[in-house]
PDB file of N, CA and C in Angstrom:
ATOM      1  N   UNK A   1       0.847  -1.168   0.000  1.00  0.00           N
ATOM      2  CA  UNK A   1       0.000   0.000   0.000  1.00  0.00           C
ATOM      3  C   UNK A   1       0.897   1.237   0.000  1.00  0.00           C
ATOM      4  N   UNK A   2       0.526   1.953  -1.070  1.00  0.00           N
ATOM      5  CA  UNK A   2       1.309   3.645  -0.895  1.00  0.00           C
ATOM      6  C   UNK A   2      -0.032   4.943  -0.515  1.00  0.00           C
ATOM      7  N   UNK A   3       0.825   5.635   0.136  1.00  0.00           N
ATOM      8  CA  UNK A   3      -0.185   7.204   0.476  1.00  0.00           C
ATOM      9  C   UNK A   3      -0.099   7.771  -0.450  1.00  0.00           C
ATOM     10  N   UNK A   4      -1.072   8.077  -1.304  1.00  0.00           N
ATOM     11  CA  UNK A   4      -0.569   9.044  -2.535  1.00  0.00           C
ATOM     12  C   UNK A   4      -1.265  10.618  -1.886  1.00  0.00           C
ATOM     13  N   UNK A   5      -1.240  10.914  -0.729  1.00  0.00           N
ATOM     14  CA  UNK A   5      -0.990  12.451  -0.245  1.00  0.00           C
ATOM     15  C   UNK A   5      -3.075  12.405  -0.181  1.00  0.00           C
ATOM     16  N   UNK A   6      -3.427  11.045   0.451  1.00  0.00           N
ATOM     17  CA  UNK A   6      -4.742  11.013   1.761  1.00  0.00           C
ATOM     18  C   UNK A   6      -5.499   9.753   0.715  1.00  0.00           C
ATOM     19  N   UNK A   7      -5.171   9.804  -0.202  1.00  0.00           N
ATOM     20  CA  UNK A   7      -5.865   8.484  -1.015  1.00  0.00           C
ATOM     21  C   UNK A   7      -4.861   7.313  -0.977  1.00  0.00           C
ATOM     22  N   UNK A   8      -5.349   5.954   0.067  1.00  0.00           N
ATOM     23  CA  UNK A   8      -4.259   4.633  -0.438  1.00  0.00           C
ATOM     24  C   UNK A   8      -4.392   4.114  -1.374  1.00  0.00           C
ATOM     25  N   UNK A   9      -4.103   3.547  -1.998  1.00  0.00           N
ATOM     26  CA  UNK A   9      -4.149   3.164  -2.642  1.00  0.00           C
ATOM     27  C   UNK A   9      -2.989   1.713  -3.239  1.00  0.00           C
ATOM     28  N   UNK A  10      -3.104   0.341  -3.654  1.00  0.00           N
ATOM     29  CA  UNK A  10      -2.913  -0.835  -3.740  1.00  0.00           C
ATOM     30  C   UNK A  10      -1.963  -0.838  -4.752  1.00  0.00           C
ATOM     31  N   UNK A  11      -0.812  -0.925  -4.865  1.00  0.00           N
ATOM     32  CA  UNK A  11       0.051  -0.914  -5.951  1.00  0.00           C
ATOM     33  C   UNK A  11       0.649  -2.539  -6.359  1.00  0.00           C
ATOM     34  N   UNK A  12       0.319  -2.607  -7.672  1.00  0.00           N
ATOM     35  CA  UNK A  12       0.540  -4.118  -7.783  1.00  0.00           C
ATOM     36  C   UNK A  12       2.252  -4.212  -8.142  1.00  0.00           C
ATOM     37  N   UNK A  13       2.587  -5.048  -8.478  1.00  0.00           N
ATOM     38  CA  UNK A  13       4.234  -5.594  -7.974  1.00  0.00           C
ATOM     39  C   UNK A  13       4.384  -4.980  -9.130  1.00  0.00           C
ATOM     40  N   UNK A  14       6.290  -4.180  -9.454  1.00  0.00           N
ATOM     41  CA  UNK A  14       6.677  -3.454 -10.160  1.00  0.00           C
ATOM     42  C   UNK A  14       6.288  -2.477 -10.385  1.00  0.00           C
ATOM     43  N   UNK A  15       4.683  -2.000  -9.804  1.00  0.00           N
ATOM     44  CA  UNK A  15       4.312  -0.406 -10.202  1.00  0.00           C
ATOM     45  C   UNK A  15       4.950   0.517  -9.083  1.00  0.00           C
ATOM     46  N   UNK A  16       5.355   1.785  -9.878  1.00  0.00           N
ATOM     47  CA  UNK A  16       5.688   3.109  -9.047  1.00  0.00           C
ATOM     48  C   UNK A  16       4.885   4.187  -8.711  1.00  0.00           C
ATOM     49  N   UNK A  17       4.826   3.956  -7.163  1.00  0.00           N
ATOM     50  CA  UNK A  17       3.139   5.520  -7.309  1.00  0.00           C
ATOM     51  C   UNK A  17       3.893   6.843  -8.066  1.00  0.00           C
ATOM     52  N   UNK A  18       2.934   7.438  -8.124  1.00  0.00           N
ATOM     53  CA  UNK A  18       3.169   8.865  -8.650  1.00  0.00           C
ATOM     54  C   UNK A  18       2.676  10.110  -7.740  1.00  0.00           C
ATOM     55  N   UNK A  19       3.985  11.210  -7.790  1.00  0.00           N
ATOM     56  CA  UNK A  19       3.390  11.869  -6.827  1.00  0.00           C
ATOM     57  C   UNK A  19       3.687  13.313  -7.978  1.00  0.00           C
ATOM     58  N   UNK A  20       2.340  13.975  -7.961  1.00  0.00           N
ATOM     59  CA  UNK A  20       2.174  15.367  -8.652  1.00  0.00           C
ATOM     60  C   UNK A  20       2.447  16.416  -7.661  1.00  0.00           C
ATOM     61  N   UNK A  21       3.315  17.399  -8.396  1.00  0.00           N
ATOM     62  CA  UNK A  21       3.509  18.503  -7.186  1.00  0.00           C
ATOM     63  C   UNK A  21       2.753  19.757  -8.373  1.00  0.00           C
ATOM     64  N   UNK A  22       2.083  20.191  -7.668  1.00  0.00           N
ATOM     65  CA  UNK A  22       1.549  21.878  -8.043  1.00  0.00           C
ATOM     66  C   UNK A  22       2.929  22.928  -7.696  1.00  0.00           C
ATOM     67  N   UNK A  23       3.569  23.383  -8.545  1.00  0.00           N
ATOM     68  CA  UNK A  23       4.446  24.410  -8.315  1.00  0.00           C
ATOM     69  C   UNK A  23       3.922  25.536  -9.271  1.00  0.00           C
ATOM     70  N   UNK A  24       2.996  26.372  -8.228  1.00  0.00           N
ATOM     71  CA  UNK A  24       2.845  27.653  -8.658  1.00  0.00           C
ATOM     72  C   UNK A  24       3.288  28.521  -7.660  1.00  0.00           C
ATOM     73  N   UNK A  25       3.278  29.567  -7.858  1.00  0.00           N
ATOM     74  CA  UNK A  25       3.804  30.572  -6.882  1.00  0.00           C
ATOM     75  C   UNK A  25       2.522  31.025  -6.107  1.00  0.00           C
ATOM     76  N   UNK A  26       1.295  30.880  -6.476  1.00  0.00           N
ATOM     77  CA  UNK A  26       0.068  31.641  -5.654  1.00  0.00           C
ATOM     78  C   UNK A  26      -0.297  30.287  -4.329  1.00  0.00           C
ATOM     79  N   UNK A  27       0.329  28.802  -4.853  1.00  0.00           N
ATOM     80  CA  UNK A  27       0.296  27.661  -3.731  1.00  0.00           C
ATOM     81  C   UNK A  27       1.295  27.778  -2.908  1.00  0.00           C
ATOM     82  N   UNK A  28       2.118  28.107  -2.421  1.00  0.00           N
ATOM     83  CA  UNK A  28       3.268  27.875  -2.300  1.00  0.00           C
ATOM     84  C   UNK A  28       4.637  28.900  -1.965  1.00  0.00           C
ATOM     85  N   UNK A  29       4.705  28.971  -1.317  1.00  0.00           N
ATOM     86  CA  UNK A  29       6.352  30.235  -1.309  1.00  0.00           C
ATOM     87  C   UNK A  29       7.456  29.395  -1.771  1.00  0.00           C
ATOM     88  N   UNK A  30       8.280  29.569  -2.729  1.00  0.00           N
ATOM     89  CA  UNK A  30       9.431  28.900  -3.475  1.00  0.00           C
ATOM     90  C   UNK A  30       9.790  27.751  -2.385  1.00  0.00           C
ATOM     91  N   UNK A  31      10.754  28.651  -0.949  1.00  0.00           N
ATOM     92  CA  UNK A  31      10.942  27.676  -0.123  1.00  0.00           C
ATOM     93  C   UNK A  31      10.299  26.573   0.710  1.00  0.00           C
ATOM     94  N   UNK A  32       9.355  26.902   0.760  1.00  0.00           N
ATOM     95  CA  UNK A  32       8.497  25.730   1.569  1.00  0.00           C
ATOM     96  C   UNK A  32       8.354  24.527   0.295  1.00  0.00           C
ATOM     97  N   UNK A  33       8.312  24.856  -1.133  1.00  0.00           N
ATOM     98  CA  UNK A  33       8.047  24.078  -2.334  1.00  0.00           C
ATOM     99  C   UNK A  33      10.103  23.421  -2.210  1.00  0.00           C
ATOM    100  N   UNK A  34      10.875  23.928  -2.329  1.00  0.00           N
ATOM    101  CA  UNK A  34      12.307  23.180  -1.948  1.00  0.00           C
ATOM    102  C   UNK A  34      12.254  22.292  -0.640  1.00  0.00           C
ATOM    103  N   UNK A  35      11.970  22.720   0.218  1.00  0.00           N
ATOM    104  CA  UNK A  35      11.837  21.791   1.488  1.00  0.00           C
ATOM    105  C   UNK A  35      11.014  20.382   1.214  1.00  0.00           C
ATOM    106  N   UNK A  36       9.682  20.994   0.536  1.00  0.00           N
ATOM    107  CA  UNK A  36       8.721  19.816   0.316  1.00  0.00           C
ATOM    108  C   UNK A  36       9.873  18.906  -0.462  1.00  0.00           C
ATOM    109  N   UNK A  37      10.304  19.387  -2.009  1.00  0.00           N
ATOM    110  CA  UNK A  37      10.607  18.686  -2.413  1.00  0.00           C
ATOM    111  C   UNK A  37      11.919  17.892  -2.363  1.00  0.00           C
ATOM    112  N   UNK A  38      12.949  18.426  -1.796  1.00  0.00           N
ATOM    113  CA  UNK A  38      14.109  17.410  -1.212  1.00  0.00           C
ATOM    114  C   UNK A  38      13.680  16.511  -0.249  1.00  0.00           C
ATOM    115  N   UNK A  39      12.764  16.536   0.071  1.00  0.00           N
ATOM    116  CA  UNK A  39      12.313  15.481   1.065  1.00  0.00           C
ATOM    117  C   UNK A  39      12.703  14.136   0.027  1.00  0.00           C
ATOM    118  N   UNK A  40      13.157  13.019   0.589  1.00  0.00           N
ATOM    119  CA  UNK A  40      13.260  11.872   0.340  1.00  0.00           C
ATOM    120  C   UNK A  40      12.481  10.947   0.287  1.00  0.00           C
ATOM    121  N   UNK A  41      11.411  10.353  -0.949  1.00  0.00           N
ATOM    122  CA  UNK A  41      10.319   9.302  -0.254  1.00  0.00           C
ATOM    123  C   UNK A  41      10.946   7.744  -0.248  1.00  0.00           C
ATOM    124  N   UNK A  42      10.448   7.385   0.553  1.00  0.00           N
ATOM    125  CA  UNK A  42      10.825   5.759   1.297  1.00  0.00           C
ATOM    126  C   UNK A  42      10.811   5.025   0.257  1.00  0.00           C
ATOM    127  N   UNK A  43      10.197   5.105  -0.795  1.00  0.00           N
ATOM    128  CA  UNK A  43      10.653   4.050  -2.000  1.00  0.00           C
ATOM    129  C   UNK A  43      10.688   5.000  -3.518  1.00  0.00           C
ATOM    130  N   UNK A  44      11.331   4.407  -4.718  1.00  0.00           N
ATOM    131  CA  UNK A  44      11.100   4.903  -6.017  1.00  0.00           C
ATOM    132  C   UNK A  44       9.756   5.598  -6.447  1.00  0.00           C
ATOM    133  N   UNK A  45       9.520   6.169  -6.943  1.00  0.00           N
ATOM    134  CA  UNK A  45       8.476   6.932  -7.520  1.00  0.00           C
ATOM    135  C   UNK A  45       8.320   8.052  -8.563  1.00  0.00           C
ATOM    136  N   UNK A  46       7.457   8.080  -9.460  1.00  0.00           N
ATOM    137  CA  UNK A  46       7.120   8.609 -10.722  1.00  0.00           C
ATOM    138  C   UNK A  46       7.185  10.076 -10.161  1.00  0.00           C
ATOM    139  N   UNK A  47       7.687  10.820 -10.754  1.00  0.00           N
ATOM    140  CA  UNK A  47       7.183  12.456 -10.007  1.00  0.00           C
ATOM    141  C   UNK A  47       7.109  13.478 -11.307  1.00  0.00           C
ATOM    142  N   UNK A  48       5.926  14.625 -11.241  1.00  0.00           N
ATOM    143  CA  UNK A  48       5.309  14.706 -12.047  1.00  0.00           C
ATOM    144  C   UNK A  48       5.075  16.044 -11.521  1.00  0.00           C
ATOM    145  N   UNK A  49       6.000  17.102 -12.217  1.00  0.00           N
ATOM    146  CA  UNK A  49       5.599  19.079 -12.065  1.00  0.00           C
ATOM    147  C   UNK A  49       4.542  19.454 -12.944  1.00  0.00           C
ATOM    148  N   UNK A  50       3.669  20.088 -12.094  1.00  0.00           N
ATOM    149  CA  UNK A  50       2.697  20.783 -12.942  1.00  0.00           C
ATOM    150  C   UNK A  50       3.177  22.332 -12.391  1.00  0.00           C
ATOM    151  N   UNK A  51       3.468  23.392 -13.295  1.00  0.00           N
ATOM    152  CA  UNK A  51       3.736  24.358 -12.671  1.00  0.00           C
ATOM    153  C   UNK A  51       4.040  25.631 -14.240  1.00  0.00           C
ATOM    154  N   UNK A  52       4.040  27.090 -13.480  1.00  0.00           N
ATOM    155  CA  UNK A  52       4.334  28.137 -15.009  1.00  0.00           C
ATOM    156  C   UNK A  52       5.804  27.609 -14.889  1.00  0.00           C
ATOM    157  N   UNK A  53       6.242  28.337 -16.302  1.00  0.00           N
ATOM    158  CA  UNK A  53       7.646  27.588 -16.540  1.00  0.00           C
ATOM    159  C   UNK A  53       8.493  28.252 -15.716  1.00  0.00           C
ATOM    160  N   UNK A  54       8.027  29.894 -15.212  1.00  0.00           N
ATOM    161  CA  UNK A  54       9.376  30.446 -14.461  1.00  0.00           C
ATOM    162  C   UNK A  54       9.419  29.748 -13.190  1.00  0.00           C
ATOM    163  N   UNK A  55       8.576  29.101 -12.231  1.00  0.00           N
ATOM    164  CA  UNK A  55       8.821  28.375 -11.783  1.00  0.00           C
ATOM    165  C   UNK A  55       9.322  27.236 -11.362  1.00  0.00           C
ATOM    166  N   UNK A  56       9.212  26.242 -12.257  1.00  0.00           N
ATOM    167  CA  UNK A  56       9.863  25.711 -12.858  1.00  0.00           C
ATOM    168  C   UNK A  56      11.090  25.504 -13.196  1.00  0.00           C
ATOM    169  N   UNK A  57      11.467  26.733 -13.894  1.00  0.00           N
ATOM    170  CA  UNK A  57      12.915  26.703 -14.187  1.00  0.00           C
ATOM    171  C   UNK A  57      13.475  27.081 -13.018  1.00  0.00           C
ATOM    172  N   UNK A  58      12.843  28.233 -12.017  1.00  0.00           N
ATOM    173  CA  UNK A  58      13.497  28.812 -10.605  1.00  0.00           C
ATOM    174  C   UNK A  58      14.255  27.616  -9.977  1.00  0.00           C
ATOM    175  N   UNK A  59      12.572  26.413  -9.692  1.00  0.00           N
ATOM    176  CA  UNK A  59      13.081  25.088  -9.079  1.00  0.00           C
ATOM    177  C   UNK A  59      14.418  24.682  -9.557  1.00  0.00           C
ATOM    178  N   UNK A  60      14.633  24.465 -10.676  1.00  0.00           N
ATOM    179  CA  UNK A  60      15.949  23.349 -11.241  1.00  0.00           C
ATOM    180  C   UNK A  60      17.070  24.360 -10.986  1.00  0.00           C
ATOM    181  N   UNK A  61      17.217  25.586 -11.359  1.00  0.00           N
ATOM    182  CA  UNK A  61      18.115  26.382 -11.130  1.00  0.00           C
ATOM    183  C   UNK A  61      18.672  26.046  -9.587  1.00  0.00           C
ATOM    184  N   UNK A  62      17.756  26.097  -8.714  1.00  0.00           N
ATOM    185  CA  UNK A  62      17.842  26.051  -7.773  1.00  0.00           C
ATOM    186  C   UNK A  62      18.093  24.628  -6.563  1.00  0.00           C
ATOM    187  N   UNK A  63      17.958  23.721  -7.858  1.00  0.00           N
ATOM    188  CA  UNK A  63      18.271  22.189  -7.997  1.00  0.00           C
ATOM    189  C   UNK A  63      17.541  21.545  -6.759  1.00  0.00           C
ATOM    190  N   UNK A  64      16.197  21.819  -6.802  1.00  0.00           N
ATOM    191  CA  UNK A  64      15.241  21.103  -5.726  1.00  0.00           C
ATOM    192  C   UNK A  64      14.600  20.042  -6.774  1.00  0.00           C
ATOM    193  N   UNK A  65      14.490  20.597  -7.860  1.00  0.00           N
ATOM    194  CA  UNK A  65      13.801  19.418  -8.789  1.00  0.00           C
ATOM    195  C   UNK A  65      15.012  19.009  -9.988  1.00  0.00           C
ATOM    196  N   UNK A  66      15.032  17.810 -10.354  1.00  0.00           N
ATOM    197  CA  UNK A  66      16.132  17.346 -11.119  1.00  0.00           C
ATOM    198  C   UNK A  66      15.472  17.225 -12.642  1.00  0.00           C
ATOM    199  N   UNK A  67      16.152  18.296 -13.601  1.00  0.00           N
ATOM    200  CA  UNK A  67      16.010  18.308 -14.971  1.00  0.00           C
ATOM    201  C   UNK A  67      16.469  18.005 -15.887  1.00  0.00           C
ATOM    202  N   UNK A  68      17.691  16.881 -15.489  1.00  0.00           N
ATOM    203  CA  UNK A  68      18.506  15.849 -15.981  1.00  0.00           C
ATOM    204  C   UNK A  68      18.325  15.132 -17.140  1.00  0.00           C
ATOM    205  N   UNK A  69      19.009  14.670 -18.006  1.00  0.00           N
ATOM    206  CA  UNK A  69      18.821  13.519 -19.004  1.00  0.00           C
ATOM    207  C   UNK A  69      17.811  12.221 -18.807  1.00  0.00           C
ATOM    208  N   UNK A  70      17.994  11.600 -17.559  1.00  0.00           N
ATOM    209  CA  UNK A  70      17.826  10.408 -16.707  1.00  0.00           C
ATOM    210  C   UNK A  70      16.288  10.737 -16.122  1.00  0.00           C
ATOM    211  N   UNK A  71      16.135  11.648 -15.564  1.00  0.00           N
ATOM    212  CA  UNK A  71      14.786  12.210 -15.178  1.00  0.00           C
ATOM    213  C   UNK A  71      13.962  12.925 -15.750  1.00  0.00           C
ATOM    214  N   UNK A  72      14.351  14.031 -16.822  1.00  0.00           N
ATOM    215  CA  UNK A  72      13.256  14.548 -17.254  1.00  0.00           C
ATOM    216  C   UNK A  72      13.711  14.153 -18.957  1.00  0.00           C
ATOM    217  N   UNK A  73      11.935  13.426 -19.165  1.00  0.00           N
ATOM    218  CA  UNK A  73      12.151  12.455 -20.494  1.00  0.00           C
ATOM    219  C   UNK A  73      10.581  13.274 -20.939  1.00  0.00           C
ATOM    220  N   UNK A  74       9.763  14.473 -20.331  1.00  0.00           N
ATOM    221  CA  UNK A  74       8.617  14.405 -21.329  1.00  0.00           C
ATOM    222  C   UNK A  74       8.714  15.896 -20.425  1.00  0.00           C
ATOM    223  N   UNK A  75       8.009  16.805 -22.063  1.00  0.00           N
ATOM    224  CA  UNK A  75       8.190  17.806 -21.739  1.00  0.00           C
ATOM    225  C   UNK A  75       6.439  18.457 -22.139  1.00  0.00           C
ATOM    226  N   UNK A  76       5.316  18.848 -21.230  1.00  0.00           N
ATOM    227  CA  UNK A  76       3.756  19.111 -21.755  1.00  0.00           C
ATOM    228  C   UNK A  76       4.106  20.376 -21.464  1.00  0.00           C
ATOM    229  N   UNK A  77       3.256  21.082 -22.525  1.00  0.00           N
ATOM    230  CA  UNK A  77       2.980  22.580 -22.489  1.00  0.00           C
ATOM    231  C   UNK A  77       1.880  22.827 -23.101  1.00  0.00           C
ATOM    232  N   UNK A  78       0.689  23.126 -21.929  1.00  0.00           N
ATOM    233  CA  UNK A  78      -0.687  23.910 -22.126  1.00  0.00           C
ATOM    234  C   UNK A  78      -0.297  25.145 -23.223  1.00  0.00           C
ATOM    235  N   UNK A  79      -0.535  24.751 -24.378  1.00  0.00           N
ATOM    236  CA  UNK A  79      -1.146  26.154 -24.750  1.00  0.00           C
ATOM    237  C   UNK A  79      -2.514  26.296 -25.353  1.00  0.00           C
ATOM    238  N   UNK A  80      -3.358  26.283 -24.788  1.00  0.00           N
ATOM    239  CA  UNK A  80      -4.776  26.611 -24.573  1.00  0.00           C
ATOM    240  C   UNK A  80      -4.663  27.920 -24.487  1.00  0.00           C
ATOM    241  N   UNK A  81      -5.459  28.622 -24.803  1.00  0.00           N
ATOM    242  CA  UNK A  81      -6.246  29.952 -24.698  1.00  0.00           C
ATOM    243  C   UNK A  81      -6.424  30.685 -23.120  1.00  0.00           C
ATOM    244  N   UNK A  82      -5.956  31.568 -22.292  1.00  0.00           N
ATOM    245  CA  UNK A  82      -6.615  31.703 -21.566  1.00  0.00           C
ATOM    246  C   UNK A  82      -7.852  32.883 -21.690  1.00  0.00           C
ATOM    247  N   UNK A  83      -8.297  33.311 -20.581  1.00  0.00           N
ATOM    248  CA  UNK A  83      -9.935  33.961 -20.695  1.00  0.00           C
ATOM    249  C   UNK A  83     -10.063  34.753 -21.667  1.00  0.00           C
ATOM    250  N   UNK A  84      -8.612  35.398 -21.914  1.00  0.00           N
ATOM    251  CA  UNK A  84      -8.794  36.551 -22.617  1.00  0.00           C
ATOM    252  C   UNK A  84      -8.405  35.978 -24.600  1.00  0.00           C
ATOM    253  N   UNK A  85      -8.162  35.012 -24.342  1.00  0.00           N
ATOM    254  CA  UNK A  85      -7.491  34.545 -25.741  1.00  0.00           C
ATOM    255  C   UNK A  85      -6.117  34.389 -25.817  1.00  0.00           C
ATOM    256  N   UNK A  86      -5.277  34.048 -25.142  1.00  0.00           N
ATOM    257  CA  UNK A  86      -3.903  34.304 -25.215  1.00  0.00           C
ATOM    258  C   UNK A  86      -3.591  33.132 -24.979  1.00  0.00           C
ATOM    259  N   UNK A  87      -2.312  32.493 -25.227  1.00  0.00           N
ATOM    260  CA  UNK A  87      -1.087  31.701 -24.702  1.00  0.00           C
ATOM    261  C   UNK A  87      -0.383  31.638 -24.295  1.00  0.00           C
ATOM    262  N   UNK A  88       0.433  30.933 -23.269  1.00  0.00           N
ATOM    263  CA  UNK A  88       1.551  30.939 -22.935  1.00  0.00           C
ATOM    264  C   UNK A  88       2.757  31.746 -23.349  1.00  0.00           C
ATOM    265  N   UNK A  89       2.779  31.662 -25.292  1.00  0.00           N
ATOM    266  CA  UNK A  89       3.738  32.626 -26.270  1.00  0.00           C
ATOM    267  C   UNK A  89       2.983  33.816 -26.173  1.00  0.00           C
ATOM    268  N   UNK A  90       2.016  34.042 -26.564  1.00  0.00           N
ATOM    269  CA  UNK A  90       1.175  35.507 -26.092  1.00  0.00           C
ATOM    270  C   UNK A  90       1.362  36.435 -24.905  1.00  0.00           C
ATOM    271  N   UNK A  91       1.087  35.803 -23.770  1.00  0.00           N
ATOM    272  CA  UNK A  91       1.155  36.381 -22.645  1.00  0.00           C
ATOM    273  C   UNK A  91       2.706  37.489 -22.391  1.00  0.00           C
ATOM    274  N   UNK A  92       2.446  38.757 -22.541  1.00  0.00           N
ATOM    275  CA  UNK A  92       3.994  38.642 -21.342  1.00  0.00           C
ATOM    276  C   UNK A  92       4.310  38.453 -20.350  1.00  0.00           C
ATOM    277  N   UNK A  93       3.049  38.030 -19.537  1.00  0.00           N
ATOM    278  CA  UNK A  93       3.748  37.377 -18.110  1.00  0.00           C
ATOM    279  C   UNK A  93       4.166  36.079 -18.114  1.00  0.00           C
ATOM    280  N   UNK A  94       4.277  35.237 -19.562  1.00  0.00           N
ATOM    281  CA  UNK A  94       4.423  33.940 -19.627  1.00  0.00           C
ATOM    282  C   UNK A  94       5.597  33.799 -20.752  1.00  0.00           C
ATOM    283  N   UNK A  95       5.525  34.736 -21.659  1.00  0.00           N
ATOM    284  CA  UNK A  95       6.125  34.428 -22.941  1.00  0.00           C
ATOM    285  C   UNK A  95       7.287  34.308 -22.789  1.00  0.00           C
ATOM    286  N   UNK A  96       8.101  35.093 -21.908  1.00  0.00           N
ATOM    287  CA  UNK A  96       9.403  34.774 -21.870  1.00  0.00           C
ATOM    288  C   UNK A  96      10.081  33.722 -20.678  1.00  0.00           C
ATOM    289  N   UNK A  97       8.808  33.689 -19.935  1.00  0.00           N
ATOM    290  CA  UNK A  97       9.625  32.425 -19.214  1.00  0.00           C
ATOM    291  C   UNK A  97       9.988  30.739 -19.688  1.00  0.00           C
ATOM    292  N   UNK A  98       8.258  30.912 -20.851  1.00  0.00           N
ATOM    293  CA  UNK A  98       8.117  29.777 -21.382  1.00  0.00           C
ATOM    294  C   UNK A  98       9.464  29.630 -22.209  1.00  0.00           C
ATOM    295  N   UNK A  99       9.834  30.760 -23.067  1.00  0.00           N
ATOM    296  CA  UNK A  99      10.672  30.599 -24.087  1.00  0.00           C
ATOM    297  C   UNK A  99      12.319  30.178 -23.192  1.00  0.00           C
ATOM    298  N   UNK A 100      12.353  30.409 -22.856  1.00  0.00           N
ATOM    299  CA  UNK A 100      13.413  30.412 -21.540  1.00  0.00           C
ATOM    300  C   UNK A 100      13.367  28.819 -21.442  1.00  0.00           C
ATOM    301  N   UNK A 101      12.748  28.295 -21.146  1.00  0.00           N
ATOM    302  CA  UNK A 101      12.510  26.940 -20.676  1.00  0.00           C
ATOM    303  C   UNK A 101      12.397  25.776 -21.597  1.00  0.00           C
ATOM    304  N   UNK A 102      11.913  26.334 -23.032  1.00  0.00           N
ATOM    305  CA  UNK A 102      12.266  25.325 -23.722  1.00  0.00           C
ATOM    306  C   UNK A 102      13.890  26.229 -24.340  1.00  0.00           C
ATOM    307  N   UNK A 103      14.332  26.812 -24.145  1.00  0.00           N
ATOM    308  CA  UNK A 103      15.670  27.433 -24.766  1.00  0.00           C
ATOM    309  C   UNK A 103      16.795  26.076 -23.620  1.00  0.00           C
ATOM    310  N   UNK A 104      16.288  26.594 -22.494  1.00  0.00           N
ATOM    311  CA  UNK A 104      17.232  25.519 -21.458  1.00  0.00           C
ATOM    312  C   UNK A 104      17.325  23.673 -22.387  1.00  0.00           C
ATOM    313  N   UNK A 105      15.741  23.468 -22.488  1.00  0.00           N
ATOM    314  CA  UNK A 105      15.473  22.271 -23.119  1.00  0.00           C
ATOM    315  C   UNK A 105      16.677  22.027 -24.607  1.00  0.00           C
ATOM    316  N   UNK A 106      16.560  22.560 -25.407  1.00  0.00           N
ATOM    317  CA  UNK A 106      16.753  22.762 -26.943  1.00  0.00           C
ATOM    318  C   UNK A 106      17.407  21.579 -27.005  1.00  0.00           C
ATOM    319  N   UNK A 107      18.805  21.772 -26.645  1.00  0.00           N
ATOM    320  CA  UNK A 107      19.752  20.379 -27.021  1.00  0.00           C
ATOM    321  C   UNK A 107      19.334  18.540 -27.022  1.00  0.00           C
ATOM    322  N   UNK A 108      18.584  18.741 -25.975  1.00  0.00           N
ATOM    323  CA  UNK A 108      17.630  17.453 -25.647  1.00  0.00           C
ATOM    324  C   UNK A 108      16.763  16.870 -26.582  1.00  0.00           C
ATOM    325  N   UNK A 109      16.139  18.791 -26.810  1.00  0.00           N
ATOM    326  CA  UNK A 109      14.896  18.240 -27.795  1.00  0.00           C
ATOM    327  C   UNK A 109      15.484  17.650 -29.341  1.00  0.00           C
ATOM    328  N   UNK A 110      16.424  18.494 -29.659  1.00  0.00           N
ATOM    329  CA  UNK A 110      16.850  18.394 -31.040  1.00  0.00           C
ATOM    330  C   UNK A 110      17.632  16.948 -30.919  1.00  0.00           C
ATOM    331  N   UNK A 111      17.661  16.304 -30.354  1.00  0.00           N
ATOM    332  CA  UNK A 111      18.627  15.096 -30.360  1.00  0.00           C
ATOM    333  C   UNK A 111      17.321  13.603 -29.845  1.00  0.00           C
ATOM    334  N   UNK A 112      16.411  14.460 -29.921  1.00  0.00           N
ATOM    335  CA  UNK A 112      14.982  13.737 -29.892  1.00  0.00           C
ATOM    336  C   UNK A 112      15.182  12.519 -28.285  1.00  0.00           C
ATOM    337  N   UNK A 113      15.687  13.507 -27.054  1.00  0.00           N
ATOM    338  CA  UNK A 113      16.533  12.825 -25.696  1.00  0.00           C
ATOM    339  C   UNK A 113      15.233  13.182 -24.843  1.00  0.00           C
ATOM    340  N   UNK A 114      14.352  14.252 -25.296  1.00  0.00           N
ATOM    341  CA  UNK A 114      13.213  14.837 -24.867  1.00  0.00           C
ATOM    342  C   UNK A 114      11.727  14.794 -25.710  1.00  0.00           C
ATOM    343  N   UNK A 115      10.875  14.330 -25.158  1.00  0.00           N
ATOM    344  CA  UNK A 115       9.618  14.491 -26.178  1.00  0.00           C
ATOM    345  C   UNK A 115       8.740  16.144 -25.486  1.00  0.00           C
ATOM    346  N   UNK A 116       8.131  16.450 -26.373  1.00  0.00           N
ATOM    347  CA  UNK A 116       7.462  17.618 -25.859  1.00  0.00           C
ATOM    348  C   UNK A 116       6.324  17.704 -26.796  1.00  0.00           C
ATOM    349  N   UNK A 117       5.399  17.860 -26.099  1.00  0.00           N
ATOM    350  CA  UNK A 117       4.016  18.122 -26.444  1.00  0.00           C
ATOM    351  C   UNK A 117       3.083  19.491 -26.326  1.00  0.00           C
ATOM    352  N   UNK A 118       2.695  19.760 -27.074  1.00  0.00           N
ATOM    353  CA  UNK A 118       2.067  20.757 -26.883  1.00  0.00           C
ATOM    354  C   UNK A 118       0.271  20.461 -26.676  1.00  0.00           C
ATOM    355  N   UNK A 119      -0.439  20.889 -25.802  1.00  0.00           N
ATOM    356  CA  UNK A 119      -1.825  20.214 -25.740  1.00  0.00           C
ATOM    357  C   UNK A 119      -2.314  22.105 -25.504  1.00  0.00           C
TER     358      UNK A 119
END
């Protein structure tokens, strides 16, 4: 049995739970999100950032989350519309962090070491 953070849930032999972290800045103060995440869990596990990219990138810069070859193998990027009609590339409160973040990515992607999706 694993806690997946208040739901148990039954993991059959060879599976790895998964644990999603919300890294936004309106959840969260950077540091309490580093503390959470150097925490060590008791066995292997899938781990899975949902977060804006300057965040994101803050984290790895800041090497609480690992953006490695070995660990980060899939790269999703919402660009949906928000209320007003915009995107992620649209936005300037987004456009340049996003671009930033796949700029960090590039080498990975172009050597096809990274998949990235756009939804």
């Amino acid at each position: 049995m694993y806690d997946t953070g208040g739901s148990k849930k039954m993991l059959q032999k060879g599976e790895l739970p998964v644990r999603i972290w919300k890294l936004f800045a309106r959840h969260m103060p950077i540091q309490d999100q580093i503390d959470a995440l150097k925490k060590k869990p008791d066995r292997p596990v899938i781990n899975v950032y949902i977060g804006t990219p300057n965040r994101v990138k803050e984290l790895a810069l800041r090497q609480a989350i690992n953006l490695g070859p070995e660990q980060f193998k899939f790269f999703i990027l919402d660009t949906t519309q928000n209320a007003k009609g915009f995107t992620v590339f649209e936005t300037h409160e987004t456009r340049d962090d996003t671009f930033n973040l796949l700029l960090y990515s590039q080498k990975r992607l172009f050597k096809r070491k990274l998949k990235l999706y756009l939804v």
